[in-house]
Protein backbone atom coordinates (compact mmCIF):
# COMPACT_ATOMS: atom_id res chain seq x y z
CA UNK A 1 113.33 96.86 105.45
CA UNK A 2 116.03 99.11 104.08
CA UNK A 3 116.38 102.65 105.65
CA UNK A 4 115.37 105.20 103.91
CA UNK A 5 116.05 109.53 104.44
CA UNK A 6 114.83 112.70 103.20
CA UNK A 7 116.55 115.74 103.04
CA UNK A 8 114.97 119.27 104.58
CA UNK A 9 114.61 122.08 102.74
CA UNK A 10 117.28 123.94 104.50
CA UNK A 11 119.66 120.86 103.69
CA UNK A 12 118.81 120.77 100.07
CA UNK A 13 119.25 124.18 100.05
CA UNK A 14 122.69 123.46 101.43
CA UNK A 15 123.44 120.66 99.20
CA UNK A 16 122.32 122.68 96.06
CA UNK A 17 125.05 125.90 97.01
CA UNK A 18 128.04 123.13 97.28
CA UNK A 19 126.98 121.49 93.97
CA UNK A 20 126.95 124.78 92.24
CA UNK A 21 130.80 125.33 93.45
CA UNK A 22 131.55 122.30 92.08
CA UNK A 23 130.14 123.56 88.87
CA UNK A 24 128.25 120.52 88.70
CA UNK A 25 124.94 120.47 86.75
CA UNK A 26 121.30 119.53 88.92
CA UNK A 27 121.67 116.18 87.37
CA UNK A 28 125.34 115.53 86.34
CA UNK A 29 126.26 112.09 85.44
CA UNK A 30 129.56 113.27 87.53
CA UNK A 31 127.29 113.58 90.77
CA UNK A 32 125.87 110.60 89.98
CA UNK A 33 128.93 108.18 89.48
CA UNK A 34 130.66 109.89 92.55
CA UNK A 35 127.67 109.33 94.75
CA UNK A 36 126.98 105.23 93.44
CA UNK A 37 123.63 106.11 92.49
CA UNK A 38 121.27 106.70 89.62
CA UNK A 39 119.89 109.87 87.99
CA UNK A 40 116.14 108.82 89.20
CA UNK A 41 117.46 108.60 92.65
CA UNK A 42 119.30 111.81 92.88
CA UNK A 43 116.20 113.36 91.67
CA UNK A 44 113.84 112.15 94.28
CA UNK A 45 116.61 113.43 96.60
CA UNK A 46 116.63 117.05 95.14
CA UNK A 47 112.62 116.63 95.59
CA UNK A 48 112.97 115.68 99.46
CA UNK A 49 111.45 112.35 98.76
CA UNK A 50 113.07 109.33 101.03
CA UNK A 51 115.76 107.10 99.09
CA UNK A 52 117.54 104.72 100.58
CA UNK A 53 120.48 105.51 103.45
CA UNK A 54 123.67 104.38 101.18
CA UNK A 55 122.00 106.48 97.93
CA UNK A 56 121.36 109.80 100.52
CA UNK A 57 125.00 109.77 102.56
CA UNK A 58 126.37 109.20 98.86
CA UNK A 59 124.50 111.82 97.20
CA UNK A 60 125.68 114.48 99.98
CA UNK A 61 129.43 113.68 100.82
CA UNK A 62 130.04 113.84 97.04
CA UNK A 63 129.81 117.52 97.48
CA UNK A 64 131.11 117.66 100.77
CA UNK A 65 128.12 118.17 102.62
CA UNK A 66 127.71 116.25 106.12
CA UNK A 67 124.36 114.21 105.60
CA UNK A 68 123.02 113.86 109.23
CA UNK A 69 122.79 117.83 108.95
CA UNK A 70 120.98 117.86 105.69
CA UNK A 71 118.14 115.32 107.45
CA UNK A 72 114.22 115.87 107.50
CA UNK A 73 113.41 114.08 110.67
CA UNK A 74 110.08 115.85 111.05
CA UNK A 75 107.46 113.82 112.30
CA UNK A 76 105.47 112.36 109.24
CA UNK A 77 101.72 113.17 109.46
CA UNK A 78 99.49 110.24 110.21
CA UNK A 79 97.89 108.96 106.96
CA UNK A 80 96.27 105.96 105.54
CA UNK A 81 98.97 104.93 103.02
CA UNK A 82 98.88 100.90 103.97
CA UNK A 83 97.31 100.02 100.52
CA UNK A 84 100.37 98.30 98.67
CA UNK A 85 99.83 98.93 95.29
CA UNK A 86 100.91 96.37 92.25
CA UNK A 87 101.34 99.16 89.99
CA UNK A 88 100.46 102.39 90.46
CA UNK A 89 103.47 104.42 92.04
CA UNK A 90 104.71 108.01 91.61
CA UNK A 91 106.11 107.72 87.99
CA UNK A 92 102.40 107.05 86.94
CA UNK A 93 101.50 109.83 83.65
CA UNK A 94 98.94 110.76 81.31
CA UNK A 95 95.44 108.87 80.52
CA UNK A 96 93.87 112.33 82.82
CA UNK A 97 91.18 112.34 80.30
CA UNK A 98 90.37 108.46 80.62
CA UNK A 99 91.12 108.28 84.54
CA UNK A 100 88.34 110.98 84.20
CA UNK A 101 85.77 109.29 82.16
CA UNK A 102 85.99 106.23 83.71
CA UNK A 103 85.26 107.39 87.27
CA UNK A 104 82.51 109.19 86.20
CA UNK A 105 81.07 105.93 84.96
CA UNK A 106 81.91 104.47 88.32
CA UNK A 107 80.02 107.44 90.23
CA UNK A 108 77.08 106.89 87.90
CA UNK A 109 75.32 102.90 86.58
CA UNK A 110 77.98 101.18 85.94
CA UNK A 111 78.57 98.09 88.44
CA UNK A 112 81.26 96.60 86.53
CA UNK A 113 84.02 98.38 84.48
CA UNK A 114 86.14 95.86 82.52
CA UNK A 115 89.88 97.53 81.48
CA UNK A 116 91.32 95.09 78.68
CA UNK A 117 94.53 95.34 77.00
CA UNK A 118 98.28 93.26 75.80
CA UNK A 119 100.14 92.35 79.13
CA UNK A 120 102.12 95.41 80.90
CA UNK A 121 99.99 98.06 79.00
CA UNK A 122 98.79 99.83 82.38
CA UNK A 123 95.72 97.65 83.06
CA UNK A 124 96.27 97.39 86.91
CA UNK A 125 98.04 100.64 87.42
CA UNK A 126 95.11 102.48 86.34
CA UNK A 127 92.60 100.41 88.02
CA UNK A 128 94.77 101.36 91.01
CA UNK A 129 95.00 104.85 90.23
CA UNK A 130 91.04 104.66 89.89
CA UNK A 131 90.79 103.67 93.03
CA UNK A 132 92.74 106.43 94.31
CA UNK A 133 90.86 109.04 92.53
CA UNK A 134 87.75 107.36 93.89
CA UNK A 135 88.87 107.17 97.39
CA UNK A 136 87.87 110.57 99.31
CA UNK A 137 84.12 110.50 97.78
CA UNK A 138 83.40 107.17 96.95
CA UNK A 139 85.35 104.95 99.36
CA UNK A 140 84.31 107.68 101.64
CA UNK A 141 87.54 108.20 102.74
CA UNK A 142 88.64 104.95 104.04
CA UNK A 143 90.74 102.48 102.28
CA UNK A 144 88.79 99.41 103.98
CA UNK A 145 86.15 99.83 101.47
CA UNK A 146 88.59 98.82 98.93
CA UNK A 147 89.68 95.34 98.27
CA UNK A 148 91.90 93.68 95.51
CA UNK A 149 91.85 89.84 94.56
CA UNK A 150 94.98 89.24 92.30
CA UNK A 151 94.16 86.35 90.32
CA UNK A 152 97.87 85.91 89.33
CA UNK A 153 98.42 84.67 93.34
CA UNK A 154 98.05 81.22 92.79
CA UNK A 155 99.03 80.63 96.29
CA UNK A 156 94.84 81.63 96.79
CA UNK A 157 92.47 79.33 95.70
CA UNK A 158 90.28 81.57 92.80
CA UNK A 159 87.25 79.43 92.50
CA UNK A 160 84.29 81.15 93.52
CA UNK A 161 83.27 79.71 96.55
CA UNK A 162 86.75 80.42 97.95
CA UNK A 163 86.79 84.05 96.67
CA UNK A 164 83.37 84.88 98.28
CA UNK A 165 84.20 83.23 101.80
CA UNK A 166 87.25 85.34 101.64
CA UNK A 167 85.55 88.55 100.72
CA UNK A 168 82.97 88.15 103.14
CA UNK A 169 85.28 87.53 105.78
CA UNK A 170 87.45 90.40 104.89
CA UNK A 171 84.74 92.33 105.42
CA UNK A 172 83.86 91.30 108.75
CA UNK A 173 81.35 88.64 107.97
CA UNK A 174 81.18 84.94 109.38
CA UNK A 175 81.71 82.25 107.70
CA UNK A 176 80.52 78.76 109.12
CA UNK A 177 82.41 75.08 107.34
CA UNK A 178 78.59 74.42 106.24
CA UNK A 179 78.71 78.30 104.45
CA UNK A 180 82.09 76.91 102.59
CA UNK A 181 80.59 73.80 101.73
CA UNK A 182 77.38 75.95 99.88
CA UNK A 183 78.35 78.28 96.83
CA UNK A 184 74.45 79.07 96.54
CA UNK A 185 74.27 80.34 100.01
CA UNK A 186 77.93 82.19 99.31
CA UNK A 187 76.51 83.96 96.40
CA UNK A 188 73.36 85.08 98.22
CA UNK A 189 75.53 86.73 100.87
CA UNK A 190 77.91 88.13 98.64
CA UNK A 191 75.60 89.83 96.42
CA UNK A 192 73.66 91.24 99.56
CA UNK A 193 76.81 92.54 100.91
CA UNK A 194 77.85 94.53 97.95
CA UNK A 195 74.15 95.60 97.88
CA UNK A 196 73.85 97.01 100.95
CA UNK A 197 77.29 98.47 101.57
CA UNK A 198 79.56 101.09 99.60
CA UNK A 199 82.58 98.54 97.95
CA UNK A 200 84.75 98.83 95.05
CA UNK A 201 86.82 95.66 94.42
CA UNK A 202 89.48 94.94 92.01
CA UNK A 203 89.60 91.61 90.23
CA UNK A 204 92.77 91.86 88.62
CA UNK A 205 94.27 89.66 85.74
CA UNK A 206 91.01 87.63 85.72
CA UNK A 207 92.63 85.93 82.25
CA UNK A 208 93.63 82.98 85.37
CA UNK A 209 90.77 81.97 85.93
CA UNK A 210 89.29 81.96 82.27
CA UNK A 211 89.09 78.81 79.94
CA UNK A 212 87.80 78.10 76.05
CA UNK A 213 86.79 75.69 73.53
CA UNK A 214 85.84 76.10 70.32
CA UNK A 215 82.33 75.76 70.77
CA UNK A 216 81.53 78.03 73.51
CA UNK A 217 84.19 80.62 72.98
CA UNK A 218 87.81 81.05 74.37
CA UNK A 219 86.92 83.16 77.63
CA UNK A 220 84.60 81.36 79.68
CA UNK A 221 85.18 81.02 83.47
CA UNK A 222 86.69 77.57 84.77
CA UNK A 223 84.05 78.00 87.65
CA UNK A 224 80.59 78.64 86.32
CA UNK A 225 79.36 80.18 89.33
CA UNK A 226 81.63 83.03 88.38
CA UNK A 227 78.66 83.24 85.60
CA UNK A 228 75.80 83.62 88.07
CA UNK A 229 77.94 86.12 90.59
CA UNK A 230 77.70 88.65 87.81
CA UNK A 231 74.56 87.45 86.39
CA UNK A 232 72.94 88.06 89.69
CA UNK A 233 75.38 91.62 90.33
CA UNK A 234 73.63 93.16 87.15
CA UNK A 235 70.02 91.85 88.18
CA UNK A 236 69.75 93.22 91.65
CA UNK A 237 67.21 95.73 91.75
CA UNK A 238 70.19 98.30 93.43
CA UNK A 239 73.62 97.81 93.95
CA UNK A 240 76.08 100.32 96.12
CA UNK A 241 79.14 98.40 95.14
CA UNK A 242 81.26 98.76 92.10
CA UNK A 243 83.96 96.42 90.49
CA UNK A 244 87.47 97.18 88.08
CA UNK A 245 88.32 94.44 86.52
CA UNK A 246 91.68 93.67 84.44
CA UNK A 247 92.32 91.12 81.89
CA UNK A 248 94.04 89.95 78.90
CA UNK A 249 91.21 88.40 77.55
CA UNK A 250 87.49 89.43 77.08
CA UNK A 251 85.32 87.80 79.45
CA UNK A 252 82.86 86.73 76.93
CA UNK A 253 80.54 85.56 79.51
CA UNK A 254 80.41 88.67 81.46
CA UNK A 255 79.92 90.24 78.08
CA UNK A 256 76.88 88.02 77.48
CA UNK A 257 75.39 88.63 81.02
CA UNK A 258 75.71 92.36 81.03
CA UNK A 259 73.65 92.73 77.83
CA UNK A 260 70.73 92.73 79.11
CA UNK A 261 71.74 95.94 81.41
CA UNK A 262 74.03 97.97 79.33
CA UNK A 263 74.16 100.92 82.00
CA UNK A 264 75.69 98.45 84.47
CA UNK A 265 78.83 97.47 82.84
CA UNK A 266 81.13 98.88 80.22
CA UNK A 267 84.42 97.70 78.60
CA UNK A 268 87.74 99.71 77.92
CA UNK A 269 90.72 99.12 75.77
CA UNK A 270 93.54 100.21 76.71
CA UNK A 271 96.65 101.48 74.18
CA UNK A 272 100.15 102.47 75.00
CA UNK A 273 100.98 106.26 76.34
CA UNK A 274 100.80 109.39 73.68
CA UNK A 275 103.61 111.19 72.56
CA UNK A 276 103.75 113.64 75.26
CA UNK A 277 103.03 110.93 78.03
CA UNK A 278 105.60 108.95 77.06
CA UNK A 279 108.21 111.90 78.27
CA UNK A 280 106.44 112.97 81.30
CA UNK A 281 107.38 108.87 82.01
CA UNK A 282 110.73 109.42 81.44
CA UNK A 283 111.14 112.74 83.23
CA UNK A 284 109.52 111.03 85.82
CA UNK A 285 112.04 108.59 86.05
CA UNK A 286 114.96 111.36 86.38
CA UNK A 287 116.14 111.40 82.48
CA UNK A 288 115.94 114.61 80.73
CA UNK A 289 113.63 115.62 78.38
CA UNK A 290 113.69 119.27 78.02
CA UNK A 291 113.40 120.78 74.63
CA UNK A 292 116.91 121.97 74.03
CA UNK A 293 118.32 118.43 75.25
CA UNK A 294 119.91 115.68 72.85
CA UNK A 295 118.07 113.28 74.52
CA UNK A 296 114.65 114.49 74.05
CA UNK A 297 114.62 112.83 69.97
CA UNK A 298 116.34 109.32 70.98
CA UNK A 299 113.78 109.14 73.83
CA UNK A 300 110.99 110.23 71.74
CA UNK A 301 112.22 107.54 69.00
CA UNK A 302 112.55 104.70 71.78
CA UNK A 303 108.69 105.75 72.68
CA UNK A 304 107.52 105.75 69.49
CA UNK A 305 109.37 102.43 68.45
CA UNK A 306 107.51 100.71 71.73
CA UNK A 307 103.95 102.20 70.74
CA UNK A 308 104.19 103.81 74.21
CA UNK A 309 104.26 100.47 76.12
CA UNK A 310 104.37 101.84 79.73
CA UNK A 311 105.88 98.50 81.04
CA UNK A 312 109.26 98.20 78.41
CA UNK A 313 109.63 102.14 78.55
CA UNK A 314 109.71 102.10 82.59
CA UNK A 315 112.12 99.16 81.81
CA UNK A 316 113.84 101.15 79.50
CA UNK A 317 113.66 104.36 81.74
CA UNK A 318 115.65 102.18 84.57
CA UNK A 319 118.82 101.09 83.03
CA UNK A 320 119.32 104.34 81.38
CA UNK A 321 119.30 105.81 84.83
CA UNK A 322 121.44 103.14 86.13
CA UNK A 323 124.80 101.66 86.02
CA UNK A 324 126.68 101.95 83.99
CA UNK A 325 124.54 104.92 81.66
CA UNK A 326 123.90 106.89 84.54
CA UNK A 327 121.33 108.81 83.18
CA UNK A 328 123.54 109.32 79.97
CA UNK A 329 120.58 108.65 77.04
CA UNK A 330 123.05 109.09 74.34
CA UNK A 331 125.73 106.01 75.44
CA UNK A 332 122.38 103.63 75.83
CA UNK A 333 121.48 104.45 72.64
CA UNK A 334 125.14 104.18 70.85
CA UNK A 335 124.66 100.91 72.61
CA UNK A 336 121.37 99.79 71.39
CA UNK A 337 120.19 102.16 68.45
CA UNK A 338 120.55 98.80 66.10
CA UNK A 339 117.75 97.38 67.59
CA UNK A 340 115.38 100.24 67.39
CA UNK A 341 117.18 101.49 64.12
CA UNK A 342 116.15 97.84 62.40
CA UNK A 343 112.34 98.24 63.60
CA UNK A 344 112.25 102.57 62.11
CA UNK A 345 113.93 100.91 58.55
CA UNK A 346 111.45 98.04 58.63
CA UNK A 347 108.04 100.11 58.95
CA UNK A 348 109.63 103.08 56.60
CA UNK A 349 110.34 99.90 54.02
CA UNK A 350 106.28 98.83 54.13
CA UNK A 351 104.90 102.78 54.54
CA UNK A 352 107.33 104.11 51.52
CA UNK A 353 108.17 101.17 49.40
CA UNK A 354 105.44 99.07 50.05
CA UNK A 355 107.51 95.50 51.19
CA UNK A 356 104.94 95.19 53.74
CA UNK A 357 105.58 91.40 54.43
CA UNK A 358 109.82 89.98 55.58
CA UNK A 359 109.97 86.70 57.93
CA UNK A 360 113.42 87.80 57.88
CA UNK A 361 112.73 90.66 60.04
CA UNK A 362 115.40 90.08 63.51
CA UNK A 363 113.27 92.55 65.88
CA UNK A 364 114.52 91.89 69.28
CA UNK A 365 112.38 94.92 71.01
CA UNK A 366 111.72 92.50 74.02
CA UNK A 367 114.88 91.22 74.65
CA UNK A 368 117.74 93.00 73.47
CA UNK A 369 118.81 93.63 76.97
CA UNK A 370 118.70 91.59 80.37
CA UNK A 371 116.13 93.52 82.46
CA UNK A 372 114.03 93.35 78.97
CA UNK A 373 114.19 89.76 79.16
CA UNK A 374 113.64 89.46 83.01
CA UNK A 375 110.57 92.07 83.19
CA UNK A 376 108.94 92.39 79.43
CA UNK A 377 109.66 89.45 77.37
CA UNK A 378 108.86 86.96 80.61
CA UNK A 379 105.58 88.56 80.94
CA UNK A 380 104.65 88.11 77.02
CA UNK A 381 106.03 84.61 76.77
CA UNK A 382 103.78 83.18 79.07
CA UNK A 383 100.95 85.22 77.19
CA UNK A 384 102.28 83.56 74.41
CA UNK A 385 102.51 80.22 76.13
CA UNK A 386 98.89 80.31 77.19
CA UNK A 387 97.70 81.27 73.91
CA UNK A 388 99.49 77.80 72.50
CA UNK A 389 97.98 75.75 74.98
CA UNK A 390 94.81 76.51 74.63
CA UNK A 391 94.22 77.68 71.16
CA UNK A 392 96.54 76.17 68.81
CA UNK A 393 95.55 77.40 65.69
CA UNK A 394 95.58 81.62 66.92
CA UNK A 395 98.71 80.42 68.31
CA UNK A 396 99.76 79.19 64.79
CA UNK A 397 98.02 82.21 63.35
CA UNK A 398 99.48 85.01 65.52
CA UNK A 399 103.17 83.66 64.25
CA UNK A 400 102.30 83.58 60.55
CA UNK A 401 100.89 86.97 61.24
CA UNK A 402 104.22 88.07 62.40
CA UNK A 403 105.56 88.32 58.38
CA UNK A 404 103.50 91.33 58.09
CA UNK A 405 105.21 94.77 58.71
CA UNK A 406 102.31 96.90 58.75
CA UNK A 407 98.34 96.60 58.54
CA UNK A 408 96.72 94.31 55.77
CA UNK A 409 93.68 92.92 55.12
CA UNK A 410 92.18 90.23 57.33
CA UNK A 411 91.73 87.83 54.18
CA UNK A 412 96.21 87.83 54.23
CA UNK A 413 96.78 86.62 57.99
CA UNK A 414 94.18 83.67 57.35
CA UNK A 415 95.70 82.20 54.30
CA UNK A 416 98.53 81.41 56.19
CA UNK A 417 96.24 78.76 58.04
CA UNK A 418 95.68 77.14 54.99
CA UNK A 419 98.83 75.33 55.47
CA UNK A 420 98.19 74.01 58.27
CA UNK A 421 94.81 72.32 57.17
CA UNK A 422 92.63 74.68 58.71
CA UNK A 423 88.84 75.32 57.57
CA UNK A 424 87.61 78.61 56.81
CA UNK A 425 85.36 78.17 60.20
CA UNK A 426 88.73 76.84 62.08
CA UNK A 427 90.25 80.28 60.41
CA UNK A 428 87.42 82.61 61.63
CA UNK A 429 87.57 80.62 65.42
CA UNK A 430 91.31 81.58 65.64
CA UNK A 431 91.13 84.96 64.84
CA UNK A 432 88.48 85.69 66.98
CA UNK A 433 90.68 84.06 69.48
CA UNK A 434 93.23 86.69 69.31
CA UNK A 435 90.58 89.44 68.85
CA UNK A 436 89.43 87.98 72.42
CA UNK A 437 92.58 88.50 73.65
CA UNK A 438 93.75 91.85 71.48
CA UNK A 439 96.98 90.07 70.66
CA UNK A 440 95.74 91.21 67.04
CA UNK A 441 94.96 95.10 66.50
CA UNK A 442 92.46 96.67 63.83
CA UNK A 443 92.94 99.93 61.92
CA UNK A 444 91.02 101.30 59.24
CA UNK A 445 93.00 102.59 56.24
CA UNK A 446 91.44 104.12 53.65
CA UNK A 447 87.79 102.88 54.36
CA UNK A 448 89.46 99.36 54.68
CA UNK A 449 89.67 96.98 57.78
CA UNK A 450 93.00 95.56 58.28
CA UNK A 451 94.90 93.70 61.00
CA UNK A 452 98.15 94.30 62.43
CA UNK A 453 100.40 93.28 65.43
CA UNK A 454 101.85 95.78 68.20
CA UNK A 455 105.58 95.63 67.83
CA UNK A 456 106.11 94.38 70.86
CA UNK A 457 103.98 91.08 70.15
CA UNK A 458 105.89 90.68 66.77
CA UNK A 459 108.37 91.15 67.95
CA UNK A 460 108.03 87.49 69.93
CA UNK A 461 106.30 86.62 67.42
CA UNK A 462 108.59 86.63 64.70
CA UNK A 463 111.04 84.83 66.70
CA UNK A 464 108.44 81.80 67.47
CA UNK A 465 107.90 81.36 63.70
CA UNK A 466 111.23 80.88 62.87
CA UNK A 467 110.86 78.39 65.80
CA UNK A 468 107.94 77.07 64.22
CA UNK A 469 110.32 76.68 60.82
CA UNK A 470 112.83 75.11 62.64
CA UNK A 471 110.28 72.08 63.91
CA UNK A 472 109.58 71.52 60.26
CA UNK A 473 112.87 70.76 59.14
């Protein structure tokens, strides 16, 4: 593990006098490229949080400051920090209001809360900052109350009777080879166990262990005794546990289980970050955002072009601060403003001239650098990927879609299946596929329902129709 140093208050205070003779700024890209290190890093430093060794000797002999005098090396009070999040960090903003709501559901009926959304939209962040919230009153203070089964492992087998053995183990319970070899005797024990004792578990990115076919739906469970866990959950006369549970797609089956107790479950969409959130996230992240800055409109434009999308605007937020921008928002956009410059003249073109439909759109929002490639556009490929697999016609669907610049009516997107010799019922199957899996948004404009796609998901999609054009040649 790398070391990592904090600085005291007396050495920051030190540290901050020798920048000022410099004439250096709190911030300066100067500081920065002298010390090797990013404007995020430099401001965790000036906030006595621990960087890394090489960033905090950097950081202080660029102003001439000897670093092993500026160290805090006060003992750290014990705490309970083991929990290694997936996604919930210090850079988390916003959603107070939601983070709110939804614990109060937690505290009250609800056994089940289901947060649904497109891929890197904040599912498991703010499951995990739920958790946190919940920890002192609910958990009761202690983090072994808390357990979280990442579906995306696949190193772990996810069938049921494999999940509950591990649970139950987790949790200081036995379990016998006859116990493994019974998933009735495994779900009797489970259930009992989160009856009888305080729990709140995470399931996250349950969309792994979902499967679909046209007659019973897109987003039933591969193991149906994933059916009768949460069949029997909502059932039990009491229940002390709760459970957060992410996914791409809407567990249909939980859906239909939990009807019959609608206090004991409840489902949440989740969008992309407001306005305002989305620069508290780049603050955050050490770029600045303050009103008089010529940074503040690019970075507002970048948000607004992403819808908000907390994963590509941390991405985003990360080379800016890094070589070679240093923090410097003006150079990455001089860089890159085509890209987001083609999406702003695309949606003015369908809100003020009304050419609301262009194949010939190149939108490249996922991939016009490499760490968008590596950490955005990976993520919704295999989304993507998935979605082709197993339902070919949304697949086909969610491409046609991708002509459309803005919101239109429903009856547009499924014409486009008409070429490819699908029904009206075929039609209505693979929309409600990508309703399933919110790959397709709804709006109302004036008193009409329409359909549209986040740019993000055009984005690909645009580029796998042309793909899709290329095949038929």
């Amino acid at each position: 593990m790398a070391v990592t140093l904090k600085a005291s208050q007396e050495g920051l205070d030190l540290v901050d006098k020798a920048r000022r003779r410099k004439g250096w700024r709190a911030t300066a890209s100067t500081w920065c490229d002298t010390a090797g290190t990013s404007v995020a890093t430099l401001k965790r430093f000036r906030l006595g949080k621990a960087i890394q060794q090489d960033a905090f000797i950097g950081i202080c002999q660029a102003v001439g400051v000897n670093w092993e005098e500026i160290i805090d090396d006060t003992p750290a009070p014990p705490t309970q920090t083991w929990i290694d999040f997936f996604g919930y960090d210090d850079v988390w903003v916003g959603r107070e209001n939601l983070v709110a709501q939804l614990q109060e559901k937690i505290e009250g009926s609800c056994r089940a809360l289901i947060l649904l959304g497109i891929t890197g939209i904040g599912k498991t962040a703010l499951a995990e900052c739920l958790a946190v919230e919940l920890k002192d009153d609910w958990l009761q203070g202690n983090w072994h109350n808390f357990l979280q089964e990442n579906f995306d492992d696949e190193a772990q087998s996810s069938d049921f009777g494999s999940v509950a053995a591990r649970w139950l183990e987790k949790w200081g319970e036995p379990i016998t080879p006859d116990d493994r070899k019974d998933n009735q005797r495994l779900l009797y024990r489970l259930v009992r166990h989160l009856r009888e004792n305080r729990r709140l578990v995470l399931m996250d990115s349950l969309e792994k262990i979902l499967q679909g076919n046209e007659e019973e739906g897109w987003s039933d469970f591969t193991d149906d005794w994933w059916v009768k866990f949460f069949q029997s959950l909502f059932s039990a006369e009491s229940c002390q546990s709760r459970i957060i549970i992410t996914s791409q797609d809407l567990p249909k089956q939980i859906e239909e289980a939990g009807n019959r107790y609608p206090n004991f479950w409840y489902c949440q969409l989740l969008i992309g970050l407001e306005k305002e959130e989305r620069l508290q996230l780049f603050d955050k992240t050490g770029l600045e955002v303050d009103t008089d800055s010529p940074n503040r409109t690019y970075l507002e434009r970048i948000g607004s072009i992403y819808e908000g999308h907390p994963l590509a605007l941390r991405v985003i937020a990360g080379e800016i601060g890094s070589r070679p921008f240093y923090g410097n928002v003006v150079a990455y956009w001089n860089k890159y403003r085509n890209e987001i410059e083609e999406v702003e003249k695309a949606i003015e073109e369908a809100e003020t001239q009304g050419i609301t439909a262009s194949a010939d759109d190149e939108w490249k929002l996922d991939r016009y650098t490499r760490h968008l490639r590596r950490k955005v556009r990976s993520r919704l490929e295999t989304t993507f990927n998935r979605l082709e697999k197993d339902v070919k016609s949304a697949y086909l669907l969610l491409c046609e879609g991708s002509v459309y610049r803005c919101a239109v009516p429903e009856e547009f997107w499924l014409s486009h299946l008409e070429d490819w010799d699908c029904d009206e019922d075929e039609q209505l199957v693979a929309l409600e596929a990508l309703r399933d899996r919110y790959l397709v948004e709804e709006v109302v404009e004036k008193d009409q329902l329409k359909l549209r796609q986040h740019n993000l998901i055009r984005s690909v999609s645009l580029e796998r129709l042309k793909q899709l054009d290329d095949e038929d040649e």
